[in-house]
Protein backbone atom coordinates (compact mmCIF):
# COMPACT_ATOMS: atom_id res chain seq x y z
CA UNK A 1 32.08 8.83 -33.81
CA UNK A 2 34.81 11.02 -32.62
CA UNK A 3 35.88 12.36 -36.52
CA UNK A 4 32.46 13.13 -37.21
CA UNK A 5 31.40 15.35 -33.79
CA UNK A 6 32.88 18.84 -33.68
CA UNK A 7 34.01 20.21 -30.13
CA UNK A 8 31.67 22.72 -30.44
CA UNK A 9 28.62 20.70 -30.27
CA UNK A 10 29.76 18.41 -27.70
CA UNK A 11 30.39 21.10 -25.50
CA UNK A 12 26.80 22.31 -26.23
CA UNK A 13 25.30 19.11 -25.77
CA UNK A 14 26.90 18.47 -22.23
CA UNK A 15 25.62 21.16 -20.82
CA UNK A 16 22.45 21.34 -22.51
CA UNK A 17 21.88 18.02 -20.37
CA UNK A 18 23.65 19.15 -17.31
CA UNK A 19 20.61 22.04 -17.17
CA UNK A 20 17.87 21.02 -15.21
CA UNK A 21 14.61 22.76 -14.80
CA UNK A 22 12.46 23.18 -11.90
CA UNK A 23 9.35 21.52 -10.74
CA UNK A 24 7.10 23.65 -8.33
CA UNK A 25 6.04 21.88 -5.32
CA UNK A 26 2.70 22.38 -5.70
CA UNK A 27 2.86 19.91 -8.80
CA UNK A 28 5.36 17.79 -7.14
CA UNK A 29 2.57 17.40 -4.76
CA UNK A 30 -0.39 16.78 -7.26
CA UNK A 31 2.08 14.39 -8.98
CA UNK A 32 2.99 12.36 -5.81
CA UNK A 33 -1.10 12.45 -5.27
CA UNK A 34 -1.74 11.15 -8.15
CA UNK A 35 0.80 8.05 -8.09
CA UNK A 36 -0.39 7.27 -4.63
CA UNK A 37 -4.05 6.95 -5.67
CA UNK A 38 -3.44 5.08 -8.79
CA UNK A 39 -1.39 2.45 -7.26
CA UNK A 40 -3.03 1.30 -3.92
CA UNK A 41 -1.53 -1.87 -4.04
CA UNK A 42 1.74 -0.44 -3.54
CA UNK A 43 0.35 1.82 -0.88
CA UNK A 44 -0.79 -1.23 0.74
CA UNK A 45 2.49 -3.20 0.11
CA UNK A 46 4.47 -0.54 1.60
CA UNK A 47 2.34 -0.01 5.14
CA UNK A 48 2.47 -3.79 5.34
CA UNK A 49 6.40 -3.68 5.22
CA UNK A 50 7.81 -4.36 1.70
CA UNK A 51 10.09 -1.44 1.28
CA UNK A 52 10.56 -1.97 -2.33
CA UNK A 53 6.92 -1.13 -3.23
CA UNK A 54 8.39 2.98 -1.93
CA UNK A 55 10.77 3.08 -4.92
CA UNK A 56 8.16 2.03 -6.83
CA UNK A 57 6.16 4.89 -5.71
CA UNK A 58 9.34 6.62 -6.32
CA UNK A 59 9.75 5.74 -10.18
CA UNK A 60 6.45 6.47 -10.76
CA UNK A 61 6.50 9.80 -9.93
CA UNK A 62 9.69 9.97 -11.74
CA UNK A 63 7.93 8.82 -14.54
CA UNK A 64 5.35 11.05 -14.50
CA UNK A 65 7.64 14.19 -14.47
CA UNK A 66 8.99 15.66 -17.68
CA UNK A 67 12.08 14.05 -18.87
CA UNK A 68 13.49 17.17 -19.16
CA UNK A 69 12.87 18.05 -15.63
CA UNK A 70 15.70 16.40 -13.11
CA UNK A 71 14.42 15.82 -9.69
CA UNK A 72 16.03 15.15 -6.28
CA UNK A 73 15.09 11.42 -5.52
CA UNK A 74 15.53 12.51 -1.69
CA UNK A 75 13.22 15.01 -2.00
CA UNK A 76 10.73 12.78 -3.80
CA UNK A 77 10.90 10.12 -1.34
CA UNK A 78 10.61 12.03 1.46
CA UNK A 79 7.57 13.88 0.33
CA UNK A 80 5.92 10.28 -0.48
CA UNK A 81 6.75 8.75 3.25
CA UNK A 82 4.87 12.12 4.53
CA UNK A 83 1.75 11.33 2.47
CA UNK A 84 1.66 7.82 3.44
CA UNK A 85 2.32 8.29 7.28
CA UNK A 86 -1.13 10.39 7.35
């Protein structure tokens, strides 16, 4: 409600969600690990040719990271196609 919400604080939350924080790659890494070993289905699904079963992969990892944190997708899905082409 527009009467009830000063400026103030809608400023403050705006940017408080425009901040993101940072994710190291090293626990990107053990994140995208640990999605790809607890799903080998999808694994499986995605070698045999069903693209979807990447952005699965994909939300998973998602899932797994802090809401708080705000990852590239990009980034995420390119790091998962690296893992699964070894």
């Amino acid at each position: 409600d527009i009467s009830k919400v000063l400026p103030a604080t809608l400023v403050k939350t705006i940017v408080s969600r425009a901040q993101t924080s940072t994710i190291s790659d090293q626990e990107l890494e053990s994140i995208i690990n640990q999605v790809i070993d607890q799903n080998p289905k999808a694994v499986t699904d995605y070698k045999s040719g069903k693209e979807n079963a990447l952005m699965f992969l994909v939300g998973q990892v998602m899932r797994k990271t802090a809401t708080a944190i705000r990852i590239d997708i990009n980034i995420v899905k390119t790091k998962i196609l690296e893992k699964l082409k070894v």
